[in-house]
C-alpha atoms as a PDB file:
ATOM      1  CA  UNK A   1       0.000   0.000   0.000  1.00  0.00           C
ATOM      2  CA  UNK A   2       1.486   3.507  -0.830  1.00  0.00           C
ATOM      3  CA  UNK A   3      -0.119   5.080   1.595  1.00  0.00           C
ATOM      4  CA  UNK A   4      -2.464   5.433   5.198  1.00  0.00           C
ATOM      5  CA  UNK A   5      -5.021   7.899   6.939  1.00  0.00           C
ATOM      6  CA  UNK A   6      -3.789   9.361  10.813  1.00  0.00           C
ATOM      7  CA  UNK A   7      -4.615  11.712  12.744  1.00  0.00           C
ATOM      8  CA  UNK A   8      -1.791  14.870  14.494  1.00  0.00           C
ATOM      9  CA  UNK A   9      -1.194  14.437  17.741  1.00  0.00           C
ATOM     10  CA  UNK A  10       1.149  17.370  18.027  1.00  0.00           C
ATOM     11  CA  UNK A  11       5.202  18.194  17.783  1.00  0.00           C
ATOM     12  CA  UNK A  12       8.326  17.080  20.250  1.00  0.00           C
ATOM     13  CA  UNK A  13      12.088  16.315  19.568  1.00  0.00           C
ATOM     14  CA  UNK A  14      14.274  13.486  19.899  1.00  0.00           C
ATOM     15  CA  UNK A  15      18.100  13.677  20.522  1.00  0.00           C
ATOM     16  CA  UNK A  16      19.943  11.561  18.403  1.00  0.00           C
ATOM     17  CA  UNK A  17      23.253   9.501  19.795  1.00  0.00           C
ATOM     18  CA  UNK A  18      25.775  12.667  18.820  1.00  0.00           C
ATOM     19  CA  UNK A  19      23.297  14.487  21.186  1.00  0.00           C
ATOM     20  CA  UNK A  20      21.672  16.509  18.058  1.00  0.00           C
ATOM     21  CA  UNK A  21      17.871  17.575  19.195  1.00  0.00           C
ATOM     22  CA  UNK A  22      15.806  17.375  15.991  1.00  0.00           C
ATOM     23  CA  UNK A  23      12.122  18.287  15.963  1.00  0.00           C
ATOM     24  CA  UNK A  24       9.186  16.069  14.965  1.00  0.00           C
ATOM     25  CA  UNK A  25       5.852  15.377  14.522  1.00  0.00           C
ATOM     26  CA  UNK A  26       4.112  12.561  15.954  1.00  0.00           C
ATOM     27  CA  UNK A  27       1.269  10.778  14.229  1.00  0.00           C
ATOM     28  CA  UNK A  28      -1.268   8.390  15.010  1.00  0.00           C
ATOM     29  CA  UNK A  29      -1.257   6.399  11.937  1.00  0.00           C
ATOM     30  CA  UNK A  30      -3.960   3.828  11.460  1.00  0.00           C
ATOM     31  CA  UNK A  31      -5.101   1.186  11.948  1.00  0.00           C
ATOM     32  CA  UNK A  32      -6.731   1.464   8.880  1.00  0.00           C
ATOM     33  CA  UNK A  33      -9.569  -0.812   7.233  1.00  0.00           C
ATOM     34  CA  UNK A  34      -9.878  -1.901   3.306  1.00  0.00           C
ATOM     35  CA  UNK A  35     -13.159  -1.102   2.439  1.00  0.00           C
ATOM     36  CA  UNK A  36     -13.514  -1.060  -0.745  1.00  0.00           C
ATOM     37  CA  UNK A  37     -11.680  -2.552  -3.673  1.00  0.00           C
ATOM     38  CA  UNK A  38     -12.314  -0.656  -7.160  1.00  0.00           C
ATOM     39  CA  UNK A  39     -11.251  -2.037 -10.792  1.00  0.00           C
ATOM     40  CA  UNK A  40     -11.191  -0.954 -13.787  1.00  0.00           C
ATOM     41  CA  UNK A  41     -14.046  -3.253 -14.959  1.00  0.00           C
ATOM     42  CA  UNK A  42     -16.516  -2.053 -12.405  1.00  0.00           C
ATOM     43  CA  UNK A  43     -15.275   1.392 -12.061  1.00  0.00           C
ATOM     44  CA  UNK A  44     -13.264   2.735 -14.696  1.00  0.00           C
ATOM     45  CA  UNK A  45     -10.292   2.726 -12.578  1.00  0.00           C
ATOM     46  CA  UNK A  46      -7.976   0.560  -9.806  1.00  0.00           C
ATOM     47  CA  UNK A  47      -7.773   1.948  -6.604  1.00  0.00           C
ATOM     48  CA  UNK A  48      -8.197   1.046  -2.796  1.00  0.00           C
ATOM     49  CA  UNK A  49     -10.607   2.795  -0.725  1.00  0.00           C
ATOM     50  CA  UNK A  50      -9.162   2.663   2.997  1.00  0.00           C
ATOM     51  CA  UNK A  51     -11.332   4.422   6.097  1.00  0.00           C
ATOM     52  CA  UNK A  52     -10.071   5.341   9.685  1.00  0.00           C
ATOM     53  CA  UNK A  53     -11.644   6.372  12.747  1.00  0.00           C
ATOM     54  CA  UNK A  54     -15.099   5.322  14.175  1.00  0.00           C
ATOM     55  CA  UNK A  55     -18.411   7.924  13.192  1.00  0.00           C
ATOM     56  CA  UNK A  56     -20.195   8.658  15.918  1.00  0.00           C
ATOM     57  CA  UNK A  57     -23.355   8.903  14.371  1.00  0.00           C
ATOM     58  CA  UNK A  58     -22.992   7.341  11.239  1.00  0.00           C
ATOM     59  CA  UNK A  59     -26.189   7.096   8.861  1.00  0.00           C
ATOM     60  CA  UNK A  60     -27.902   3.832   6.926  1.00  0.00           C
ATOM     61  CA  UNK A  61     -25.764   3.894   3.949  1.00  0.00           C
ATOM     62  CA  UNK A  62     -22.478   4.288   5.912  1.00  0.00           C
ATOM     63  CA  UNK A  63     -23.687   1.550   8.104  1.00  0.00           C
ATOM     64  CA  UNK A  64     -23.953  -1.001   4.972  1.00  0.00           C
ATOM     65  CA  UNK A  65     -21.104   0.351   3.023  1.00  0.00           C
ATOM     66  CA  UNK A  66     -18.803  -0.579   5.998  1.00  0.00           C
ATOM     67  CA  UNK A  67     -20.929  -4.136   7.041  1.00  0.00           C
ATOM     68  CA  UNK A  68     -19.228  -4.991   3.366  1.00  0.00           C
ATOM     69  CA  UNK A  69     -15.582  -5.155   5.015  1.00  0.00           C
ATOM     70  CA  UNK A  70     -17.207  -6.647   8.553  1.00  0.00           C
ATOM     71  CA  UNK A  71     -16.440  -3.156  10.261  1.00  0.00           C
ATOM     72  CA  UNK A  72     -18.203  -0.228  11.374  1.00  0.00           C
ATOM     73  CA  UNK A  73     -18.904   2.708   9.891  1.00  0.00           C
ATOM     74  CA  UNK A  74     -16.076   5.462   9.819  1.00  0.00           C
ATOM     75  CA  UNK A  75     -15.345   8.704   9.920  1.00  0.00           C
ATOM     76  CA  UNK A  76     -12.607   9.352   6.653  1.00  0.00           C
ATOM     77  CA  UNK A  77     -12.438   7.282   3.629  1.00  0.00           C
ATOM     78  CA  UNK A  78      -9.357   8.039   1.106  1.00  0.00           C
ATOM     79  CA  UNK A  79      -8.342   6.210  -1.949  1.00  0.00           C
ATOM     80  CA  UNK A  80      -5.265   5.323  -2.895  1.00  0.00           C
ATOM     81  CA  UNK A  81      -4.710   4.451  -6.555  1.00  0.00           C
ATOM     82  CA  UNK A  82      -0.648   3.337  -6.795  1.00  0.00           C
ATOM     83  CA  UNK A  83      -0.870  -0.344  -5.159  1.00  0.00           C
ATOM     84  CA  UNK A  84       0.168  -3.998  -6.647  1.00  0.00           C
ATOM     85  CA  UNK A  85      -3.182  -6.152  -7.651  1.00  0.00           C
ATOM     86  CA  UNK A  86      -3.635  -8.816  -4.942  1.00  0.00           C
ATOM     87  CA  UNK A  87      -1.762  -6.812  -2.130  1.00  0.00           C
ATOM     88  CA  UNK A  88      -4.486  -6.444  -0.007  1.00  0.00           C
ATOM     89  CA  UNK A  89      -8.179  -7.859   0.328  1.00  0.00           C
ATOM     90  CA  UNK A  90     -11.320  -6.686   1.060  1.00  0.00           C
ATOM     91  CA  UNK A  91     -11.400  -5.751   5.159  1.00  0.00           C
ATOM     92  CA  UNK A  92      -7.811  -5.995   5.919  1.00  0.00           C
ATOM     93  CA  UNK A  93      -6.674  -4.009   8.757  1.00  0.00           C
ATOM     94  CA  UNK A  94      -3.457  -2.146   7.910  1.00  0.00           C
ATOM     95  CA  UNK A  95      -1.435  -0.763  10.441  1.00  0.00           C
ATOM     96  CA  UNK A  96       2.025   1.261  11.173  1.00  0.00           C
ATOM     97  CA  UNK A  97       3.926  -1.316  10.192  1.00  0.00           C
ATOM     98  CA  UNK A  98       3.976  -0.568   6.571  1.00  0.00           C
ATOM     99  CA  UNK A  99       6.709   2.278   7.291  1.00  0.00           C
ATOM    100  CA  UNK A 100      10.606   1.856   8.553  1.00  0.00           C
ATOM    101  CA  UNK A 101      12.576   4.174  10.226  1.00  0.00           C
ATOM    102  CA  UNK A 102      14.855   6.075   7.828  1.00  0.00           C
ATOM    103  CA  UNK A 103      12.713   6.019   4.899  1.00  0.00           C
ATOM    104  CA  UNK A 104      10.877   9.355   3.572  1.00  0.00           C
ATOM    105  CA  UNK A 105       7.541   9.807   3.440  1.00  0.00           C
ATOM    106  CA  UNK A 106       5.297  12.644   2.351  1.00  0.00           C
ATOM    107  CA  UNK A 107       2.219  14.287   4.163  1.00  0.00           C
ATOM    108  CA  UNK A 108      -0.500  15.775   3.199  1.00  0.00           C
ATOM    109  CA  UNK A 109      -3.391  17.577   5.625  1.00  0.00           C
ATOM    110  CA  UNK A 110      -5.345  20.512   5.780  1.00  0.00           C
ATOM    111  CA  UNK A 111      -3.328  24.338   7.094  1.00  0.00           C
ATOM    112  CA  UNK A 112      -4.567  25.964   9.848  1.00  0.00           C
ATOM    113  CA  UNK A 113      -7.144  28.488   8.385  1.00  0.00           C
ATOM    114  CA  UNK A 114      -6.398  32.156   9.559  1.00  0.00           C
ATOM    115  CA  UNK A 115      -9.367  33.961   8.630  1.00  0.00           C
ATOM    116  CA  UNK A 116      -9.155  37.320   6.761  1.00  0.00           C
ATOM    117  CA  UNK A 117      -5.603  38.646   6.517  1.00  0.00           C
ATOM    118  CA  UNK A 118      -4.288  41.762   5.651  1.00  0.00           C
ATOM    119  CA  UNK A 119      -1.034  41.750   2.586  1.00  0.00           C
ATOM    120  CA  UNK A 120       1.677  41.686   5.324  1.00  0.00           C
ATOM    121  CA  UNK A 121       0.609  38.699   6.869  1.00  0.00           C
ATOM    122  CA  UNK A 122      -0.892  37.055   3.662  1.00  0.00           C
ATOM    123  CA  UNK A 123       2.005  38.190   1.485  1.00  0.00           C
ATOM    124  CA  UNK A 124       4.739  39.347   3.345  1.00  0.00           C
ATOM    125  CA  UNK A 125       4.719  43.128   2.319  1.00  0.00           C
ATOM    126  CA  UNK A 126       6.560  45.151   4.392  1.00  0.00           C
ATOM    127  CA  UNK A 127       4.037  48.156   4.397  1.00  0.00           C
ATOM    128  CA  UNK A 128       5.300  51.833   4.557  1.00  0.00           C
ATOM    129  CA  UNK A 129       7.719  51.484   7.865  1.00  0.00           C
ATOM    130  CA  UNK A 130       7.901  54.921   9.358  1.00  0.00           C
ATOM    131  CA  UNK A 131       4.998  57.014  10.771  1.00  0.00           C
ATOM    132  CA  UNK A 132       6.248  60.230   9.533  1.00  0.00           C
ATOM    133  CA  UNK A 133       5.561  62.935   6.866  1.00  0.00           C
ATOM    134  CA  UNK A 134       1.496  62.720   6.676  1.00  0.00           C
ATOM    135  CA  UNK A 135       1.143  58.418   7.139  1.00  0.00           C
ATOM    136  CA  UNK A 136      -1.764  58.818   8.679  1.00  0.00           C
ATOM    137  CA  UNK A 137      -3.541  55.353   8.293  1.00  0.00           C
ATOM    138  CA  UNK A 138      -1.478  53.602   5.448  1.00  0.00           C
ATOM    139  CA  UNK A 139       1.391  51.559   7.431  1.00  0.00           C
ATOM    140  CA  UNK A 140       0.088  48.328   6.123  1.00  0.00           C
ATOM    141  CA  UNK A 141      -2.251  49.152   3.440  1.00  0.00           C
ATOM    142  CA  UNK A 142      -1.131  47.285   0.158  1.00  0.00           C
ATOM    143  CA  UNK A 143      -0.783  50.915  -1.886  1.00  0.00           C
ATOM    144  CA  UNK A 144      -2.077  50.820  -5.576  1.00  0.00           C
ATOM    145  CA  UNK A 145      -3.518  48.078  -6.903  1.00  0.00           C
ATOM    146  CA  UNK A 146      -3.653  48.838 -10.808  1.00  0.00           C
ATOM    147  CA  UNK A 147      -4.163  51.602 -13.294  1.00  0.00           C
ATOM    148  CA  UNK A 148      -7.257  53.746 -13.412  1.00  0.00           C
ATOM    149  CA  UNK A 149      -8.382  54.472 -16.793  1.00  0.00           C
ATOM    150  CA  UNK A 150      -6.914  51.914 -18.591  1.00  0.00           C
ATOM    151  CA  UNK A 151      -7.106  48.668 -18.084  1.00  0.00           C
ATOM    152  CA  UNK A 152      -9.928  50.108 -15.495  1.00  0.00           C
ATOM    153  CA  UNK A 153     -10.174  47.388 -13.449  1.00  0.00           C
ATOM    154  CA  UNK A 154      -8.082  44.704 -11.309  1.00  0.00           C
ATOM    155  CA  UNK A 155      -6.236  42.325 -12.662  1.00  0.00           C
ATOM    156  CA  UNK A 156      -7.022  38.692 -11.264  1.00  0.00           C
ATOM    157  CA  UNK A 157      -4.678  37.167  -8.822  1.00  0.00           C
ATOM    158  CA  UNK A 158      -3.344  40.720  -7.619  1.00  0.00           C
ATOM    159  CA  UNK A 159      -1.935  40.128  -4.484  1.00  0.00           C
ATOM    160  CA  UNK A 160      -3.963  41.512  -1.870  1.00  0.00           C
ATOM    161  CA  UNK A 161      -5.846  40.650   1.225  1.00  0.00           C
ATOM    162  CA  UNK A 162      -8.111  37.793   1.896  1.00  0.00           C
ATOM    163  CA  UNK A 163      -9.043  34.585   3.699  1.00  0.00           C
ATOM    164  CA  UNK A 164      -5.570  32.830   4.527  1.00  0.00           C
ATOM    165  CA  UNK A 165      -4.900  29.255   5.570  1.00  0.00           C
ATOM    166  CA  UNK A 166      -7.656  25.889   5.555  1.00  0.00           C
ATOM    167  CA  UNK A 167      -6.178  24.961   2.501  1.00  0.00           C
ATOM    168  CA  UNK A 168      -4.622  21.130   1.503  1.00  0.00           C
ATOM    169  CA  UNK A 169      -0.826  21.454   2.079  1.00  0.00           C
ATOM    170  CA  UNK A 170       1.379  18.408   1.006  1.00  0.00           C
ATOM    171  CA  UNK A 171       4.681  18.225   2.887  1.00  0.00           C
ATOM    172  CA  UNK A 172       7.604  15.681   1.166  1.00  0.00           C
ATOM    173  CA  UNK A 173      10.544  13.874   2.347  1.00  0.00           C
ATOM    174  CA  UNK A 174      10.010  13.849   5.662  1.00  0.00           C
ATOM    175  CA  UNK A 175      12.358  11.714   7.602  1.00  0.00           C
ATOM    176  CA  UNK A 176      10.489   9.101   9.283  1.00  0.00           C
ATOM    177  CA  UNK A 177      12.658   8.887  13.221  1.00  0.00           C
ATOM    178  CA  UNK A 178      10.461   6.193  15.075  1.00  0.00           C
ATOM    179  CA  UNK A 179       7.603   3.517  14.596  1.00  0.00           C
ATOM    180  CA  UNK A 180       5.800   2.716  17.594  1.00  0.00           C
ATOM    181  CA  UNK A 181       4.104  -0.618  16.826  1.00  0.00           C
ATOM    182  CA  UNK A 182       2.343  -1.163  20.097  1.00  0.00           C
ATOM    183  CA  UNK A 183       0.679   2.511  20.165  1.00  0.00           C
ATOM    184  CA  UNK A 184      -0.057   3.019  16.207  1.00  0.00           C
ATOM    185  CA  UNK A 185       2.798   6.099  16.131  1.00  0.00           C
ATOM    186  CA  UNK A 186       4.749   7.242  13.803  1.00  0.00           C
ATOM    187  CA  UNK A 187       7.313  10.342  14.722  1.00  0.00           C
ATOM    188  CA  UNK A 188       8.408  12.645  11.684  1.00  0.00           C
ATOM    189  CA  UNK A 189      10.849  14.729  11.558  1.00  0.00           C
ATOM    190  CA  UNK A 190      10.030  18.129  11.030  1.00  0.00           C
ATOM    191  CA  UNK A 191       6.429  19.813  11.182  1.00  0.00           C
ATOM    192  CA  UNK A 192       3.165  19.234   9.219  1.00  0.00           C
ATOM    193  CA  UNK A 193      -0.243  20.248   8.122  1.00  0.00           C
ATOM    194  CA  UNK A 194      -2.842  20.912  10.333  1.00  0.00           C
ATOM    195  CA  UNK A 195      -3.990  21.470  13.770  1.00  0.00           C
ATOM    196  CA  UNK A 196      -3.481  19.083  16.844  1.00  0.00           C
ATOM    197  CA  UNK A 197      -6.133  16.308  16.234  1.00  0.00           C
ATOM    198  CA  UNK A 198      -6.678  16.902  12.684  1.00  0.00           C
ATOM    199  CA  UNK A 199      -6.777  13.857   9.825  1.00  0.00           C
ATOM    200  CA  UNK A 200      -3.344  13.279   7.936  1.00  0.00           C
ATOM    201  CA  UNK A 201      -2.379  11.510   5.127  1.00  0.00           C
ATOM    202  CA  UNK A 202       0.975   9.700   5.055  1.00  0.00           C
ATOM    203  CA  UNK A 203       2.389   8.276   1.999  1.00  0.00           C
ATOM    204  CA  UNK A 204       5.427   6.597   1.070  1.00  0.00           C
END
């Protein structure tokens, strides 16, 4: 499998034996369940469907699309599309074990959304710096934003302010530092997507 659903637990470090302190992530990765198993007959394409985490109050049809695999319903369902025919079956649990320490992985989640930001938070501008000589009001305002008469209006994608963050970030080559078996953990090094508690994905 190339890939499983977790969930952020939050950031540490970890010395290493020449007393370096690196920091990490750690991850609560899995266990996952195969619930669904798509061809290209049936469905136009290969791919395995894999869900984590139990749904609290999960409706009829998520009910019998999980009694398929023997589970219960859950709570995030991704597919994964780049796996070998025959690897896995129909309600396999897959777990943390997939990964080794030392190899790279890549991560994707959701950013931390921000709300409505201004240009020097949303676009680093440095605004106009001193107070002096009549600034009344414009130390971060973004200054002109196009020509009047012609073209008479604003270019798309001008760089101004607007709702920042809650977007899907993918972070790659992360150093995978530790597998806890017996917990479902896997520690990362370096930082990731997302808020404590949010869903991950971790890929190889």
């Amino acid at each position: 499998m190339p890939g499983l659903i977790g969930k952020k637990i939050g950031m540490t470090s970890i010395f290493d034996t020449d007393g370096k302190n690196y920091p990490c992530t750690v991850i609560e990765l899995g266990p996952c369940v195969v619930t669904q198993i798509k061809s290209k007959d049936v469905d136009g394409y290969a791919a395995v469907q894999v869900a984590f985490g139990d749904k609290k109050r999960p409706n009829k049809s998520a009910i019998g699309h999980a009694k398929k695999a023997k589970t219960i319903a859950k709570q995030k369902y991704v597919e994964f599309r780049d796996f070998t025919e025959g690897s896995v079956a129909l309600g396999d649990t897959l777990t943390v074990d997939m990964f080794n320490e030392g190899e790279f992985v890549d991560v994707a989640g959701t950013s931390k959304g921000k709300g409505f930001q201004g240009v020097v938070k949303r676009h680093g501008f440095a605004g106009v710096g001193q107070a002096t000589h009549g600034q009344h009001n414009r130390l971060r305002a973004p200054g002109s934003i196009g020509a009047g008469s012609d073209p008479s209006r604003v270019f798309k994608g001008t760089r101004m302010g607007g709702r920042m963050g809650n977007e899907r970030v993918k972070i790659q080559n992360l150093q995978v530092l530790k597998v806890d078996s017996d917990q479902n953990v896997l520690v990362v090094k370096g930082s990731i997507p997302g808020a404590r508690q949010s869903v991950v994905i971790v890929e190889k």
